[in-house]
N, C-alpha and C. Protein backbone atom coordinates (compact mmCIF):
# COMPACT_ATOMS: atom_id res chain seq x y z
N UNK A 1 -6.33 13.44 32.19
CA UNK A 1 -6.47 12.07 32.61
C UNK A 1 -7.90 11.63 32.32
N UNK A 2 -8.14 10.36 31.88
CA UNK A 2 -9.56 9.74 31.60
C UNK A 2 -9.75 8.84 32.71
N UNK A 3 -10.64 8.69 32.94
CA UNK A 3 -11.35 7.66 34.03
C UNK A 3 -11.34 6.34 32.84
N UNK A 4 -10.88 5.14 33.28
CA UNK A 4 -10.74 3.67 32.42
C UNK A 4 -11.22 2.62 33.29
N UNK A 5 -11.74 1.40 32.80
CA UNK A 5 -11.82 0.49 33.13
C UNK A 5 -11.49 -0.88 32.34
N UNK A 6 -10.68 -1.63 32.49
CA UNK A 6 -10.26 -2.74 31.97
C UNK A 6 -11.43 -3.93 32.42
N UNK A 7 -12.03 -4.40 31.58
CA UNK A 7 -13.34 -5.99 32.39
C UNK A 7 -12.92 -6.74 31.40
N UNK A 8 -13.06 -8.06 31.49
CA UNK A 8 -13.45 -8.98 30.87
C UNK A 8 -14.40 -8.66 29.52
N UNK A 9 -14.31 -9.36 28.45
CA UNK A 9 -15.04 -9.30 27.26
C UNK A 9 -16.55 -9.64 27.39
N UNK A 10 -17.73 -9.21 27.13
CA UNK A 10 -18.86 -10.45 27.54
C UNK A 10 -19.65 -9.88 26.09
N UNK A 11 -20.59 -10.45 26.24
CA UNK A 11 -21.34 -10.81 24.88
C UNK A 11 -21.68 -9.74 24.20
N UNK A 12 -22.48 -8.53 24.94
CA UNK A 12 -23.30 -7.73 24.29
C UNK A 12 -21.63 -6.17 23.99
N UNK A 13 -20.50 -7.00 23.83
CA UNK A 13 -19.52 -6.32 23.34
C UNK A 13 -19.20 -6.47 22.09
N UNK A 14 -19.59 -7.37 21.21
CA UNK A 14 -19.20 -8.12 19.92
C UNK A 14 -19.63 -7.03 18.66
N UNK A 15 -20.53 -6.12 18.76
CA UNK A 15 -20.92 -5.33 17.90
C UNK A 15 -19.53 -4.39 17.80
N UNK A 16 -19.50 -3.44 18.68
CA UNK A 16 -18.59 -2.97 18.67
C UNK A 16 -17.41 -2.83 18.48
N UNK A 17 -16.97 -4.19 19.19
CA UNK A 17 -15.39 -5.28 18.67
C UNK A 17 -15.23 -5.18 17.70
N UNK A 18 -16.26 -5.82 16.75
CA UNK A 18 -16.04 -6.11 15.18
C UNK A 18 -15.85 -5.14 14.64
N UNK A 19 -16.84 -4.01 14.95
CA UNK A 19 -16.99 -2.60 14.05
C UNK A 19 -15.22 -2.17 14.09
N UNK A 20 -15.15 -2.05 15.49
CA UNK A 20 -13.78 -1.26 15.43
C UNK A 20 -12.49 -2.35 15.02
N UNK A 21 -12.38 -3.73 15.02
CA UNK A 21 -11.69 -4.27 14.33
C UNK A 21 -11.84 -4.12 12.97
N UNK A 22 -12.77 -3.87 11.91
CA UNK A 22 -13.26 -3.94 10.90
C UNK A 22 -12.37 -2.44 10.72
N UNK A 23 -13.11 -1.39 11.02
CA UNK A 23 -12.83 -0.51 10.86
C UNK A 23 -10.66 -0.49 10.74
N UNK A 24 -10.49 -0.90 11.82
CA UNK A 24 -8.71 -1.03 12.47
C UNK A 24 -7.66 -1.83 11.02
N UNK A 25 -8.60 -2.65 10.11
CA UNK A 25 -7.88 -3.46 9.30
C UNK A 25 -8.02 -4.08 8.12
N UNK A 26 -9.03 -3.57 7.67
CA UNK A 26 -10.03 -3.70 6.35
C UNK A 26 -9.31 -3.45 5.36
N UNK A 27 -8.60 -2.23 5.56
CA UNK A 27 -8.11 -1.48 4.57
C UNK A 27 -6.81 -2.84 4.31
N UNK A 28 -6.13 -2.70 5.00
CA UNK A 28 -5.12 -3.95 4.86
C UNK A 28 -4.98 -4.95 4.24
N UNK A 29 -6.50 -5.74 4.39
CA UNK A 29 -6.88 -7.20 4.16
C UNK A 29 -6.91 -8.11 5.19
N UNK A 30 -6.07 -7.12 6.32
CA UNK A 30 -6.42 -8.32 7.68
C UNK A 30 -7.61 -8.41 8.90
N UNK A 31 -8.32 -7.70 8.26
CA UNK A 31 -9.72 -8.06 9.40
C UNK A 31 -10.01 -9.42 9.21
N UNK A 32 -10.33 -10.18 10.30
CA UNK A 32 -10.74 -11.42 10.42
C UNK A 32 -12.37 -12.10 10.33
N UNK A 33 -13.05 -10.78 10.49
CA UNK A 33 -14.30 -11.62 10.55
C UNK A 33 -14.73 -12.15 12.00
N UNK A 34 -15.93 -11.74 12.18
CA UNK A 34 -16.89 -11.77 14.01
C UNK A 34 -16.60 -13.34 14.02
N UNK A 35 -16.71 -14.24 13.12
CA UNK A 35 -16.63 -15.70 13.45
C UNK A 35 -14.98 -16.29 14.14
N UNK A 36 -14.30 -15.68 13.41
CA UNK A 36 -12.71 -15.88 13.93
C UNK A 36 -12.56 -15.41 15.43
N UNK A 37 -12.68 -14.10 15.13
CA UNK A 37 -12.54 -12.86 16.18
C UNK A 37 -13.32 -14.09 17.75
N UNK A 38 -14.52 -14.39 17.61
CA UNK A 38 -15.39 -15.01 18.44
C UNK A 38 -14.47 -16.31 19.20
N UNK A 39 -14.14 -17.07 18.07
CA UNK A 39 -13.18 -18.35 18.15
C UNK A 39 -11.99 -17.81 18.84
N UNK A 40 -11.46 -16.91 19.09
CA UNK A 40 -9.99 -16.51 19.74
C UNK A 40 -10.67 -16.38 21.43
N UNK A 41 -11.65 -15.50 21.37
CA UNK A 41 -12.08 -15.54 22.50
C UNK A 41 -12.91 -16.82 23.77
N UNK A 42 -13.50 -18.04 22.51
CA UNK A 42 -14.06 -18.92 22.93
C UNK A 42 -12.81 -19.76 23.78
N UNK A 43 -11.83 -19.44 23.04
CA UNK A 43 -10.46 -20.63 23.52
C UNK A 43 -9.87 -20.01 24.66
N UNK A 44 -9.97 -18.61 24.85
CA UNK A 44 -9.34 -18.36 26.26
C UNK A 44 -10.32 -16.93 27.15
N UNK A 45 -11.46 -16.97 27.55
CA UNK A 45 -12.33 -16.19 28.01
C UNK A 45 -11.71 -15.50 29.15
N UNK A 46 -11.02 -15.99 29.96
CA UNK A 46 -10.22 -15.82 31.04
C UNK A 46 -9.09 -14.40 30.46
N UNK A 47 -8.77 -14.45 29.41
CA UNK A 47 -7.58 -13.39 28.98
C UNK A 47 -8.10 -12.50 27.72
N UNK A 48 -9.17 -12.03 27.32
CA UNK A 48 -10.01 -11.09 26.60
C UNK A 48 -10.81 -10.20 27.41
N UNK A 49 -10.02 -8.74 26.92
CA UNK A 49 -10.66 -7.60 27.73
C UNK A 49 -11.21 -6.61 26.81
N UNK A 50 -12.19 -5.82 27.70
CA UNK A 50 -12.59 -4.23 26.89
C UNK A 50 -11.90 -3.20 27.93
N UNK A 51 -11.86 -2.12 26.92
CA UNK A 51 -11.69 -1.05 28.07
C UNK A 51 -13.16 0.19 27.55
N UNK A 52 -13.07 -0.15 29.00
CA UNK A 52 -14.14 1.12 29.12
C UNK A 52 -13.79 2.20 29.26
N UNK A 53 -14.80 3.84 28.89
CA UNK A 53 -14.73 4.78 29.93
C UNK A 53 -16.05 5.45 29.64
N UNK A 54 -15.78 6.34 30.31
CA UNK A 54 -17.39 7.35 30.75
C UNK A 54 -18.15 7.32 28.98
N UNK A 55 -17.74 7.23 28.18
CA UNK A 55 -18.45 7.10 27.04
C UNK A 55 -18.78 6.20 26.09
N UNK A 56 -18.36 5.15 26.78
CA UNK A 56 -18.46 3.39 26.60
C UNK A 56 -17.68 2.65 25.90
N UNK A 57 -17.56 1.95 25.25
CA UNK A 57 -16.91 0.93 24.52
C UNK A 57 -15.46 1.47 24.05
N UNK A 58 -14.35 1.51 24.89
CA UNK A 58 -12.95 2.26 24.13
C UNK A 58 -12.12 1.54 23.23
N UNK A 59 -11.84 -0.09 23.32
CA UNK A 59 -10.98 -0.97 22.82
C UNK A 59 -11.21 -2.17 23.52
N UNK A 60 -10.54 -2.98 22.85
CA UNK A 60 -10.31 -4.75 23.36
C UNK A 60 -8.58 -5.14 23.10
N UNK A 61 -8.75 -6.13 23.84
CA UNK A 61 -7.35 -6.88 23.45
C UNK A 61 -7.52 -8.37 23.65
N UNK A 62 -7.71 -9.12 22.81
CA UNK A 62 -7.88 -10.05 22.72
C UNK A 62 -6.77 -11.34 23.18
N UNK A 63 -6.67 -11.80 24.11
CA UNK A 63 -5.19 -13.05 23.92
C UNK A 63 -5.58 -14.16 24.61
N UNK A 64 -4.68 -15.19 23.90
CA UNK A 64 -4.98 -16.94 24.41
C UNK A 64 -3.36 -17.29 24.72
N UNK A 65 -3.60 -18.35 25.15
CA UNK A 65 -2.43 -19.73 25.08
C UNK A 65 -1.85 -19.77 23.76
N UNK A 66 -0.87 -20.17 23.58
CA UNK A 66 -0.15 -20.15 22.08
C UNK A 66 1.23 -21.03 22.45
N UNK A 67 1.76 -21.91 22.20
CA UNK A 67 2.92 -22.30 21.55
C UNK A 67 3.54 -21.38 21.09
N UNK A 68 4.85 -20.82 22.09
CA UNK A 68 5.86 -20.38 21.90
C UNK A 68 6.56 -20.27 19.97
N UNK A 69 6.19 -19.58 19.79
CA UNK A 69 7.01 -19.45 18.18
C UNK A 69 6.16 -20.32 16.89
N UNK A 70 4.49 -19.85 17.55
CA UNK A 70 3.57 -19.90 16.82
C UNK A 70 2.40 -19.08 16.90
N UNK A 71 1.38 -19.02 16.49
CA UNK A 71 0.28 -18.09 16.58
C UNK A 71 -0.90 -18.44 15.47
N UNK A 72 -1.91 -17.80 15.93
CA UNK A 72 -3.30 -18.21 14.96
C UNK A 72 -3.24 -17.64 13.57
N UNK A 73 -4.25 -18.58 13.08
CA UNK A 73 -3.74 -17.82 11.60
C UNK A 73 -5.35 -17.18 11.63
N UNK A 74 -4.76 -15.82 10.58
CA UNK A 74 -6.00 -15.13 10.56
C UNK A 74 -7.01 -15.67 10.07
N UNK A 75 -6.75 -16.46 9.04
CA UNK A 75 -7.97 -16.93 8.11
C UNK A 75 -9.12 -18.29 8.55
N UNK A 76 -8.20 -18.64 9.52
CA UNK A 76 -8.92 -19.72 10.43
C UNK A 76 -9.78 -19.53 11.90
N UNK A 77 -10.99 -20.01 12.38
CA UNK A 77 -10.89 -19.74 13.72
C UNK A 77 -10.22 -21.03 14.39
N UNK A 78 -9.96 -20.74 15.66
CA UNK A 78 -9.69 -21.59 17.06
C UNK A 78 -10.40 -22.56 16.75
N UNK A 79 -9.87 -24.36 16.74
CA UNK A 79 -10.60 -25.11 17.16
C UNK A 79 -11.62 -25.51 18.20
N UNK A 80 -11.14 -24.78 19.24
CA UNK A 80 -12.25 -24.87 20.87
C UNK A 80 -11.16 -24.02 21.82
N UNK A 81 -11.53 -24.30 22.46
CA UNK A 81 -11.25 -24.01 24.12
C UNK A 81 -9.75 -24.74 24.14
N UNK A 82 -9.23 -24.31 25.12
CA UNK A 82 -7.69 -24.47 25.01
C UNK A 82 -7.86 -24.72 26.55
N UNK A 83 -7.74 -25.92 27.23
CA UNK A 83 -7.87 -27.01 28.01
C UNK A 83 -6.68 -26.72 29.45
N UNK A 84 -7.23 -26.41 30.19
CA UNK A 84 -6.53 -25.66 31.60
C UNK A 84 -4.98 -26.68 31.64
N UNK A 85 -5.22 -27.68 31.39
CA UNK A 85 -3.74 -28.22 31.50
C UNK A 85 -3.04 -28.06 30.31
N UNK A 86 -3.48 -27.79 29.28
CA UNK A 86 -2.50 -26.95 27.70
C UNK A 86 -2.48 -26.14 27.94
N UNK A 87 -1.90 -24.95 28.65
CA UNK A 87 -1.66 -23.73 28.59
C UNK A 87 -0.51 -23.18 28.41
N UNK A 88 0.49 -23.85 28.80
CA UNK A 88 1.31 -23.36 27.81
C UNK A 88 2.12 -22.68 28.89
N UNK A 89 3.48 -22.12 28.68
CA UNK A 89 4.16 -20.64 29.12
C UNK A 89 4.24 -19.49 28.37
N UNK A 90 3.42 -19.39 27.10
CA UNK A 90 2.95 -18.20 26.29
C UNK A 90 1.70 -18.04 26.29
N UNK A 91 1.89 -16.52 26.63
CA UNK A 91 0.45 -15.97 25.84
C UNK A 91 0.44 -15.23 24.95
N UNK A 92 -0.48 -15.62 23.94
CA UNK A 92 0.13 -14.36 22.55
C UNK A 92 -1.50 -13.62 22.80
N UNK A 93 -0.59 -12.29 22.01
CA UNK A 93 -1.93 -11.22 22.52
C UNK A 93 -2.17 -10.93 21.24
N UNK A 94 -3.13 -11.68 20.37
CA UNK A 94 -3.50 -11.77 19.07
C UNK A 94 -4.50 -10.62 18.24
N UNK A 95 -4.64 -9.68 19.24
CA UNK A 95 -5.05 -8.05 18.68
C UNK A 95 -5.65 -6.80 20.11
N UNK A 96 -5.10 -5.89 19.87
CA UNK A 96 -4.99 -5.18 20.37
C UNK A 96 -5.52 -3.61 19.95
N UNK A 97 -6.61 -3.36 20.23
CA UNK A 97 -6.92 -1.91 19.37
C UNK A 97 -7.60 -0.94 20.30
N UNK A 98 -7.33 -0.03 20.17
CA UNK A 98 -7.71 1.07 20.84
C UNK A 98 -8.70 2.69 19.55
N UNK A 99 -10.08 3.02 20.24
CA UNK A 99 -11.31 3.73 19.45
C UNK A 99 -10.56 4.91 19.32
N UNK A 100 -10.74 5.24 17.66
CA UNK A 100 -10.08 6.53 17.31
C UNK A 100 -9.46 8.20 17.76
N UNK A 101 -10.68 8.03 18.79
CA UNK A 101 -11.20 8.88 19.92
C UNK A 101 -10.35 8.68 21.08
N UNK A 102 -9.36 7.86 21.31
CA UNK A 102 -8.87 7.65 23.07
C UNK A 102 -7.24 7.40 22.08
N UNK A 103 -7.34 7.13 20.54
CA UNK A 103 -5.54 7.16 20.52
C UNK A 103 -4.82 7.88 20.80
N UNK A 104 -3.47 7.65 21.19
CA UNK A 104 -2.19 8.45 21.62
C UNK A 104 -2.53 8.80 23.37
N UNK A 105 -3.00 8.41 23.35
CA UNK A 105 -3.01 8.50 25.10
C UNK A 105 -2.69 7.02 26.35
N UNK A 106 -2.11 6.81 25.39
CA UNK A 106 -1.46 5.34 26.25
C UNK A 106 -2.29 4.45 26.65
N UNK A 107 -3.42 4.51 26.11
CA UNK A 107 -4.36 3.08 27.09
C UNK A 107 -4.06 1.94 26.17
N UNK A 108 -3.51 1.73 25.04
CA UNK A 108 -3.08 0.29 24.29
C UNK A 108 -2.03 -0.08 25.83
N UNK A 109 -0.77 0.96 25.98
CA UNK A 109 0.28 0.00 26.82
C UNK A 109 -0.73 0.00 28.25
N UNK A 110 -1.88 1.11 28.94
CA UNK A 110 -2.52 0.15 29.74
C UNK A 110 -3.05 -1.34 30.05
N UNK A 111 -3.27 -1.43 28.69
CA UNK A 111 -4.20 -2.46 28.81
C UNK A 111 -3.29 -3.96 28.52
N UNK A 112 -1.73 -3.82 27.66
CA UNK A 112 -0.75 -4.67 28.21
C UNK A 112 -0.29 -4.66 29.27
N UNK A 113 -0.20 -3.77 30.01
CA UNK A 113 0.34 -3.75 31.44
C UNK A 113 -0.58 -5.10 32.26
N UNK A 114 -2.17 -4.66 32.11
CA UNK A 114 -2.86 -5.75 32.87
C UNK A 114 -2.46 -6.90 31.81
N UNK A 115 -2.48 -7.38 31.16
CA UNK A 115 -2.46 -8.18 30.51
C UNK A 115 -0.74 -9.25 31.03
N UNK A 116 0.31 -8.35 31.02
CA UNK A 116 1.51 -8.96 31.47
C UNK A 116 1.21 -9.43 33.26
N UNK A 117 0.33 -8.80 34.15
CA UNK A 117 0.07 -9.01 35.60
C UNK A 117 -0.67 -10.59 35.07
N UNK A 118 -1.93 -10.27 34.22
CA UNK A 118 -2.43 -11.91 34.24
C UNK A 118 -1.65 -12.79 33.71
N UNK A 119 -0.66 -12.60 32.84
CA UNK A 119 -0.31 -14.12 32.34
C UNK A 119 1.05 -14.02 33.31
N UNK A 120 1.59 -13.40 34.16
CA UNK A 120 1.99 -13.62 35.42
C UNK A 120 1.65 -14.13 35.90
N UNK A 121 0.65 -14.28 36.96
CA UNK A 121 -0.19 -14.78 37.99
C UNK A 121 -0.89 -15.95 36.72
N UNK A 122 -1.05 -16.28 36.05
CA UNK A 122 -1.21 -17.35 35.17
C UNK A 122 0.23 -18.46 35.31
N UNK A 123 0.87 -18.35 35.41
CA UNK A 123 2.62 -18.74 35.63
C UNK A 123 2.97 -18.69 33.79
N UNK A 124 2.57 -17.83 33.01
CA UNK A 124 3.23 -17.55 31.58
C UNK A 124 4.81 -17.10 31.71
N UNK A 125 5.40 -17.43 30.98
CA UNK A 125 6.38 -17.18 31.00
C UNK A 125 6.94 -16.00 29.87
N UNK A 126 6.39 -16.11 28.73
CA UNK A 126 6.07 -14.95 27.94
C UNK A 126 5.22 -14.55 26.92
N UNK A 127 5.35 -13.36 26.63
CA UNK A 127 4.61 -13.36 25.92
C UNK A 127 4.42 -12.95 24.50
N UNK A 128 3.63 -13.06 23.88
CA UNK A 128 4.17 -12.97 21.99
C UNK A 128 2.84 -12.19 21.21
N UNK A 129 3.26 -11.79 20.16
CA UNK A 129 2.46 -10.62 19.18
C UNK A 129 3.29 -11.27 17.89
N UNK A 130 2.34 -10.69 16.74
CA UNK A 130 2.50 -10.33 16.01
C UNK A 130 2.45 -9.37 15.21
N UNK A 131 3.39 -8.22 14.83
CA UNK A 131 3.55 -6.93 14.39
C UNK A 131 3.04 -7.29 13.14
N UNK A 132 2.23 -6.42 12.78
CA UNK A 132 1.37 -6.23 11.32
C UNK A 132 1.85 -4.35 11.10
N UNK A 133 1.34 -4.04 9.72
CA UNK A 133 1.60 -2.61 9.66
C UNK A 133 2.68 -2.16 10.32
N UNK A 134 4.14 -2.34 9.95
CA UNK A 134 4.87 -1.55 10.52
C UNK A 134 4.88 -1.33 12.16
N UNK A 135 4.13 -2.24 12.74
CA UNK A 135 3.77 -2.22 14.39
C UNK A 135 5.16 -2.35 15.70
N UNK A 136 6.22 -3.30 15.03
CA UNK A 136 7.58 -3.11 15.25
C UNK A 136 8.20 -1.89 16.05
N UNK A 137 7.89 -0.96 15.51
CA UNK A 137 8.11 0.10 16.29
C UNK A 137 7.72 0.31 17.16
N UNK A 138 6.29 -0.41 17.54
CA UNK A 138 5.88 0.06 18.62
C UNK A 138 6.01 -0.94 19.81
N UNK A 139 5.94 -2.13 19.39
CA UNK A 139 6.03 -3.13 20.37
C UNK A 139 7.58 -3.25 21.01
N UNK A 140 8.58 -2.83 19.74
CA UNK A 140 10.36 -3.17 20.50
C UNK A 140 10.16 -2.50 21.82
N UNK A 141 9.92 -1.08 22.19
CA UNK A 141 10.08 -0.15 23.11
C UNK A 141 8.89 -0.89 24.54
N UNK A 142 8.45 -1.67 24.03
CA UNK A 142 7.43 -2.24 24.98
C UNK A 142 8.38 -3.60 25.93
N UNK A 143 9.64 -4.00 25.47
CA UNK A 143 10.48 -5.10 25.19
C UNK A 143 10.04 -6.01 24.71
N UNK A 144 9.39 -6.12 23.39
CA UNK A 144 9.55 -7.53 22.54
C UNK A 144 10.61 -7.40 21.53
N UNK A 145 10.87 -8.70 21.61
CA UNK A 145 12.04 -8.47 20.46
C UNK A 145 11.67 -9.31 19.09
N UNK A 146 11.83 -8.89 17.60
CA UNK A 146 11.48 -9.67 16.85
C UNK A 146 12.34 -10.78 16.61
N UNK A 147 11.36 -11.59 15.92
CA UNK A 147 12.10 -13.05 15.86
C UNK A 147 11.70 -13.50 14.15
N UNK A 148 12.43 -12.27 13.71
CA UNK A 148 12.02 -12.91 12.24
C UNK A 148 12.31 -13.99 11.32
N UNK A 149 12.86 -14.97 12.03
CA UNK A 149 13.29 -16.26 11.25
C UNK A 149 12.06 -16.94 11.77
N UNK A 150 10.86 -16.97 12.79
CA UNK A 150 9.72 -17.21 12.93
C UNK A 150 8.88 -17.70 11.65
N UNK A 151 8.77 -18.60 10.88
CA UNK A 151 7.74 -18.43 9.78
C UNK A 151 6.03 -18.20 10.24
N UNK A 152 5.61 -17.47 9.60
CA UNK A 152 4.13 -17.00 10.19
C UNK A 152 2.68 -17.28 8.53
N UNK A 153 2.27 -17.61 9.35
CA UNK A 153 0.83 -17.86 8.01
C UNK A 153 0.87 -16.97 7.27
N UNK A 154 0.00 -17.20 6.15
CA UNK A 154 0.31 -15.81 4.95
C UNK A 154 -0.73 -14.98 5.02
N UNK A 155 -1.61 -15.64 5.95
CA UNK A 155 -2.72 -14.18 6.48
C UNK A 155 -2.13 -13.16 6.89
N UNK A 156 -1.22 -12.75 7.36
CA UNK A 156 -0.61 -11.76 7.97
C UNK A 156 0.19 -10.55 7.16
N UNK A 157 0.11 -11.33 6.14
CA UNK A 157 1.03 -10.49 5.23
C UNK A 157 2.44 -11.01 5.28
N UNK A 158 3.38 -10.02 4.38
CA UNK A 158 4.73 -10.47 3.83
C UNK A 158 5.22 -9.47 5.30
N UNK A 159 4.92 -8.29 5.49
CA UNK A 159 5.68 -7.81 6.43
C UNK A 159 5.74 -8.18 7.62
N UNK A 160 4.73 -8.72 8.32
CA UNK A 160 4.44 -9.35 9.31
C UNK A 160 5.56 -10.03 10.29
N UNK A 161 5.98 -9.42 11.79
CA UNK A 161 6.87 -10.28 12.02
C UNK A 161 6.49 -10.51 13.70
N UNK A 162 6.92 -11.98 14.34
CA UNK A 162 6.78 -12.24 15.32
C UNK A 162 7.55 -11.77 16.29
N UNK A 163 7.38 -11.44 17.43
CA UNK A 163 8.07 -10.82 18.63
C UNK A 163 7.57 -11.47 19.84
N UNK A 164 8.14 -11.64 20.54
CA UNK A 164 8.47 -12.22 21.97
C UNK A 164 8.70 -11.20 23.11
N UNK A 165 8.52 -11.18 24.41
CA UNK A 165 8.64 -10.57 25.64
C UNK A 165 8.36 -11.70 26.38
N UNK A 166 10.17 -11.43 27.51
CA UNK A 166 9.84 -12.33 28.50
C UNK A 166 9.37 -11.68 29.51
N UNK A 167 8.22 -12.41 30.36
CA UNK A 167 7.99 -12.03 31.70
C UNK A 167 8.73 -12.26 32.86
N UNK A 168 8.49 -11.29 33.79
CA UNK A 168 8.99 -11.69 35.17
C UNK A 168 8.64 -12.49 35.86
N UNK A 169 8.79 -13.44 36.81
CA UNK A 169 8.04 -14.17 37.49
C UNK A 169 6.99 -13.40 38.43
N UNK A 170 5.91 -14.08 38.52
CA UNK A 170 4.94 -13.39 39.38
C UNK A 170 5.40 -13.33 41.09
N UNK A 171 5.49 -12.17 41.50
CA UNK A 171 5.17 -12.73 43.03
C UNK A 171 4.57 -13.55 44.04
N UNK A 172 5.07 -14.50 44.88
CA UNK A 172 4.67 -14.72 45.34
C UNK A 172 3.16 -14.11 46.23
N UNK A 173 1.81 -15.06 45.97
CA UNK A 173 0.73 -13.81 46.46
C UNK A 173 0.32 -13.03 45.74
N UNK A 174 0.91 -13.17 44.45
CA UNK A 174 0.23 -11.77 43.60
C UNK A 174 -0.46 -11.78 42.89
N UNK A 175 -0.97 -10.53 42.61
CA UNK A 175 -2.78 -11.21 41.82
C UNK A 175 -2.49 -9.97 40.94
N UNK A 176 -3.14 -10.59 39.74
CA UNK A 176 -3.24 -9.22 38.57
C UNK A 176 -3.64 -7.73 38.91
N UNK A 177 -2.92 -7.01 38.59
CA UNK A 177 -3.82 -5.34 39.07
C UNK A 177 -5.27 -5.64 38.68
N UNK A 178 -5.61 -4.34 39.20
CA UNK A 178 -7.09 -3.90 39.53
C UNK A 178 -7.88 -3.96 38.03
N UNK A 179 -8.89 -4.51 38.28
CA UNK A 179 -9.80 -4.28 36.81
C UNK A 179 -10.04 -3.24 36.56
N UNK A 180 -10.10 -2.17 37.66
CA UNK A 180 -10.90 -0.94 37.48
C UNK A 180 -9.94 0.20 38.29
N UNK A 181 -10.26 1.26 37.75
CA UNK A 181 -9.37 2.63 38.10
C UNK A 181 -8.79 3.65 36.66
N UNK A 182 -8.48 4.33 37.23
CA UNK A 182 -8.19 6.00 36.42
C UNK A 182 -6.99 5.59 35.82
N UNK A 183 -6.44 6.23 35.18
CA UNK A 183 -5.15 6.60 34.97
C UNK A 183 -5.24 7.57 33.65
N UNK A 184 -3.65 7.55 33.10
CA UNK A 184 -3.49 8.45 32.17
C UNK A 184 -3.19 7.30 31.03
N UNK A 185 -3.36 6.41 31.29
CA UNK A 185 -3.18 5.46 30.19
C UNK A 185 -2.54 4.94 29.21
């Protein structure tokens, strides 16, 4: 078991972000670039996390507001800030990566787990990805389902397909899990 912490994104994280996004998608053609990457986060600060642990910087997951059966295109950033009364009943979780060093140990589905509590307690209704690399596999078992009649920007590639997960309604009273604590991840 690793000791984790899920926080909020803040500034002096952006080196790292990039490196390991860079690193996560280069090869591909889909790294976006610190200016994009920045713009996803400017539009929804409230729903961009790191995970920590005892050896610092482990991953991010980046997600905003989105229109249901749409999503950002890579090659563009965010116009601004995405305006407390546009929010939408989706949140798309527009990247998700976990440091070479902590893969296969479940802290990617940690860090959706918090992520499905906030756009709960957000009143989201669901939530959306886009599978790049063969990623399909990993998200169905998570319950998204693809929606490949979706048309998606051509940043993404030809394989690229959109998927959906509905949420549960939040409880009454209920507040996102804990930012901070252990697990096995």
């Amino acid at each position: 078991m690793i000791a984790t912490r899920i926080r909020l994104l803040q500034e002096d994280d952006w080196d790292e972000l990039v490196a390991l996004e860079e690193r996560s998608y280069s090869a591909s053609g889909l790294s976006e670039g610190r200016e994009a990457l920045r713009s996803r986060h400017r539009a929804s600060p409230s729903t961009c996390f790191v995970l920590e642990h005892p050896g610092g910087f482990g991953g991010y997951l980046l997600a905003l507001p989105y229109p249901l059966f749409r999503c950002p295109d890579l090659s563009l950033a965010e116009p601004g800030a995405v305006p407390d009364g546009d929010r939408g009943s989706n949140l798309h979780v527009h990247d998700v990566a976990i440091t070479e060093e902590l893969r296969g140990r479940g802290l990617a589905g940690r860090m959706m787990r918090h992520v499905y509590d906030v756009a709960s307690a957000a009143g989201h209704r669901t939530v959306s990805v886009v599978a790049v690399l063969g990623a399909q596999a990993v998200w169905g078992p998570l319950g998204f389902r693809a929606r490949p009649e979706i048309g998606l920007p051509a940043s993404y590639g030809a394989e690229a397909v959109y998927m959906v997960k509905p949420l549960e309604p939040a409880a009454a009273g209920s507040t996102p899990g804990s930012l901070t604590g252990a697990g096995p991840g």
